[in-house]
Protein backbone atom coordinates (compact mmCIF):
# COMPACT_ATOMS: atom_id res chain seq x y z
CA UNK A 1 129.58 67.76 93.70
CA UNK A 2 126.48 66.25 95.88
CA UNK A 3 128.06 68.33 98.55
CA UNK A 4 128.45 71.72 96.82
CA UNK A 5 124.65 71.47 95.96
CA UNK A 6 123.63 70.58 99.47
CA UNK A 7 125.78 73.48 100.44
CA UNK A 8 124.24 75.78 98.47
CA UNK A 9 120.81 74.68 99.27
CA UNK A 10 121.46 75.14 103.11
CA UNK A 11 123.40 78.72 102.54
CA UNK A 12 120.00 79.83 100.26
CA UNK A 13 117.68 79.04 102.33
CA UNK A 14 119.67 80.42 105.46
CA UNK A 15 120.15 84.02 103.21
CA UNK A 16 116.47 83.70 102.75
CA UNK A 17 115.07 83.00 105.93
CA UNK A 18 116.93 85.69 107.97
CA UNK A 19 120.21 87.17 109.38
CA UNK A 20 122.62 84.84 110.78
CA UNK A 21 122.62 85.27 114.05
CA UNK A 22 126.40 85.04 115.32
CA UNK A 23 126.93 82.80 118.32
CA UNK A 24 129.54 86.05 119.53
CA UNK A 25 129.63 88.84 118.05
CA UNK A 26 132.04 92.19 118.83
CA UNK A 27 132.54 95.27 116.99
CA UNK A 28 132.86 99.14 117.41
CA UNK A 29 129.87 101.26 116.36
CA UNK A 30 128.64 105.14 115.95
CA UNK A 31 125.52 105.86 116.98
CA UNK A 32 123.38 108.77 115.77
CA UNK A 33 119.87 109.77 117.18
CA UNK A 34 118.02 112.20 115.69
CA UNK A 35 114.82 113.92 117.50
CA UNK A 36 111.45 114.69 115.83
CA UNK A 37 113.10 118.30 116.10
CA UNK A 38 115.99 117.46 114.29
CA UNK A 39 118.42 117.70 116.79
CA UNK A 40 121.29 115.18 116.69
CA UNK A 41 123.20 113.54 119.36
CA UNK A 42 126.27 111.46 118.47
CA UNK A 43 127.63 108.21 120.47
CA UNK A 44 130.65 105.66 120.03
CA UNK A 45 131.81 102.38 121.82
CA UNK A 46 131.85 98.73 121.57
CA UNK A 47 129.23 96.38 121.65
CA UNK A 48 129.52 92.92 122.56
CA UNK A 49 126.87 90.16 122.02
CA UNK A 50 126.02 86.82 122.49
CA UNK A 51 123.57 84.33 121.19
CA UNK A 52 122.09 84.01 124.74
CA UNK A 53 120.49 87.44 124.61
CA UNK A 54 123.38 88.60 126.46
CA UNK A 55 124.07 92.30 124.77
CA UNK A 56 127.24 94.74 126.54
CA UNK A 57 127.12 98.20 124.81
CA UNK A 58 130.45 100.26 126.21
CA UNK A 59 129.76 103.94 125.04
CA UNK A 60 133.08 106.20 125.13
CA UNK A 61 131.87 109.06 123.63
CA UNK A 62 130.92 111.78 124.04
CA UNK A 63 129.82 110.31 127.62
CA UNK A 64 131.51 107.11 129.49
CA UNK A 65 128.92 104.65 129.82
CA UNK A 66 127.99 100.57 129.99
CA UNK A 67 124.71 99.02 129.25
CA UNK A 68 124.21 95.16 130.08
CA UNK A 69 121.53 92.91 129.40
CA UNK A 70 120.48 89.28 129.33
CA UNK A 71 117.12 90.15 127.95
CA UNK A 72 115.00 90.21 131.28
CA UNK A 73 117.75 92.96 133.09
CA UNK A 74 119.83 95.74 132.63
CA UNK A 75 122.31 97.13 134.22
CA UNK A 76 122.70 100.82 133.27
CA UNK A 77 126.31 102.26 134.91
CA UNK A 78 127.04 106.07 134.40
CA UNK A 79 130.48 107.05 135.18
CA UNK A 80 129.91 111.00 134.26
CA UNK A 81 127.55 110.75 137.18
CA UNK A 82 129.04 107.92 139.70
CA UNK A 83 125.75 105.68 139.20
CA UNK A 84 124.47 102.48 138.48
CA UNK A 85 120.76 101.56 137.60
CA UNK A 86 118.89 98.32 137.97
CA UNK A 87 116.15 97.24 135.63
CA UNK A 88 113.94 94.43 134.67
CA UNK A 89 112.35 94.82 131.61
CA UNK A 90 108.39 94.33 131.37
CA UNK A 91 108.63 92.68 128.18
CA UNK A 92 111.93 90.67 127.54
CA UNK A 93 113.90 92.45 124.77
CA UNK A 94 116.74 91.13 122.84
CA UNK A 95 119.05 92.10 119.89
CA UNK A 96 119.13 88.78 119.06
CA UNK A 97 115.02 87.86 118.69
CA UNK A 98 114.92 90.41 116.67
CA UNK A 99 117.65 89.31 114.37
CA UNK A 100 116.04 85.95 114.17
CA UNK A 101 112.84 87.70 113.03
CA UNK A 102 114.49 89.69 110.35
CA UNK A 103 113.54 88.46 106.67
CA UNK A 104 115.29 89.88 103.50
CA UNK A 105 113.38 92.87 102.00
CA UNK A 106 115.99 93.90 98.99
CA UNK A 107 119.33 94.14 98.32
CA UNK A 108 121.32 93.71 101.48
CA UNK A 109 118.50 95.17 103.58
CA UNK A 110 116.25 93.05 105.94
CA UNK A 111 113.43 94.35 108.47
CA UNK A 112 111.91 92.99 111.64
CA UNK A 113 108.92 93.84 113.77
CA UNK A 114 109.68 93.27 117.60
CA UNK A 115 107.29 95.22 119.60
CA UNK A 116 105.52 97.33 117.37
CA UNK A 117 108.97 98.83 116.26
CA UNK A 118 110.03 98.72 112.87
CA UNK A 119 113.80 97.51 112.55
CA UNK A 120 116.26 97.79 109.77
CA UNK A 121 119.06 95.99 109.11
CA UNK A 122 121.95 96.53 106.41
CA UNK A 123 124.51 93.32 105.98
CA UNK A 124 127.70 94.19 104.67
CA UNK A 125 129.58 92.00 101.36
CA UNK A 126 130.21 89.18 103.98
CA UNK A 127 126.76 89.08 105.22
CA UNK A 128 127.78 90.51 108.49
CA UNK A 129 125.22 92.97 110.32
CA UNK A 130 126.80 96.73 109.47
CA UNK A 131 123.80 98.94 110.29
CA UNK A 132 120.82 98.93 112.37
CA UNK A 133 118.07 101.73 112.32
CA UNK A 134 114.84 102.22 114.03
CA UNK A 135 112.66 104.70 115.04
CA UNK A 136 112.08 104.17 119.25
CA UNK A 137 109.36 105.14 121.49
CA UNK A 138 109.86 108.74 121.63
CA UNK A 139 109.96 109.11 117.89
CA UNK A 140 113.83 109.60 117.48
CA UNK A 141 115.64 107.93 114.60
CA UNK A 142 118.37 105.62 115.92
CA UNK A 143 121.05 105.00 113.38
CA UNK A 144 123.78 102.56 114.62
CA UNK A 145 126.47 101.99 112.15
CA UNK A 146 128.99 98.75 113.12
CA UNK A 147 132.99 98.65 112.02
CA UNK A 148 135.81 96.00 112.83
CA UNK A 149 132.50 93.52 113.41
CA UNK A 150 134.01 89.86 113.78
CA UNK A 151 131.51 86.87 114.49
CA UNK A 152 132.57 84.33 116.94
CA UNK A 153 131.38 80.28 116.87
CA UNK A 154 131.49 80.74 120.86
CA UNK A 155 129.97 83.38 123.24
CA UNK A 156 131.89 86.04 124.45
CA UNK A 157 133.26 85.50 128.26
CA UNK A 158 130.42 85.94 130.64
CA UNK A 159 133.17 88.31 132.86
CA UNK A 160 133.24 90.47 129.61
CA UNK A 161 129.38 91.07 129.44
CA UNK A 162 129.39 92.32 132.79
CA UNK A 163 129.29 95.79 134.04
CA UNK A 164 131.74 96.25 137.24
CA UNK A 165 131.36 99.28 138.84
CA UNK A 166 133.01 101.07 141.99
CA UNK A 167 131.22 100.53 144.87
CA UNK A 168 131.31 104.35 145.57
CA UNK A 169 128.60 104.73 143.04
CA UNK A 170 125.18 105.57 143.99
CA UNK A 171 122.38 102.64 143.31
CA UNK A 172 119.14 103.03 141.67
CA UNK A 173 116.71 100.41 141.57
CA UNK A 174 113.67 100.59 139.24
């Protein structure tokens, strides 16, 4: 019984502290931007992310595309156009800061502030992260809406957050 009750203490104040962050996490997702004009553009893929910071978003559709990060850099690699892009980010920026920032704001809805940008989060009946929205720099509304999500108690395999590209590919540094 003493164990139940410390259970539920620890699973309370876990639900209202924040999001649990997953140690791994993969799962397929739709993304939808919309501009200040109202125009829509559609993606789809698989997004893979660790604890770390690491973050691996594979985008199928409607273009073929990977974006890798481990917070500090990102690799952007653009098979429709045979090119792969080098970044380091100014400010470090990752998925999983801002999940640890979330707090519960009603229902199964929790927000975070990262960088002056407003996030929202939906959690579906297990508690696992279904839907993220935000509004980024340019004023678009990002919708990103997460199916077949499992969470992991390891990372994913540092060979699977990487970006491989052919060597044919042109190379942008910025």
């Amino acid at each position: 019984m003493r164990f139940i009750i410390v259970s539920m203490i620890v699973i309370a104040a876990a639900v209202a502290g924040g999001i649990q962050v997953p140690v791994g996490f993969s799962a397929h997702f739709t993304q939808k931007i919309t501009s200040p004009k109202k125009k829509v553009i559609k993606y789809s893929g698989t997004i893979l992310l660790n604890s770390s910071g690491a973050l691996k978003w594979s985008y199928k559709k409607p273009t073929r595309k990977e974006v890798c990060s481990d917070a500090k850099h990102f690799t952007i690699v653009d098979h429709d156009l045979e090119q792969v892009s080098f970044h380091e980010l100014r400010q470090a920026l990752s998925l999983t800061s801002i999940l640890k920032k979330a707090r519960h704001h009603k229902d199964n809805l929790y927000v975070a502030t990262y960088q002056n940008v407003l996030y929202t989060f939906a959690l579906d009946k297990k508690g696992q992260i279904s839907q993220i929205a935000y509004k980024d720099t340019l004023d678009n509304v990002v919708n990103v809406h997460f199916q077949h999500m499992r969470y992991r108690s390891k990372p994913n395999l540092k060979r699977t957050m990487q970006c491989p590209y052919p060597q044919s590919y042109d190379i942008i540094r910025g």
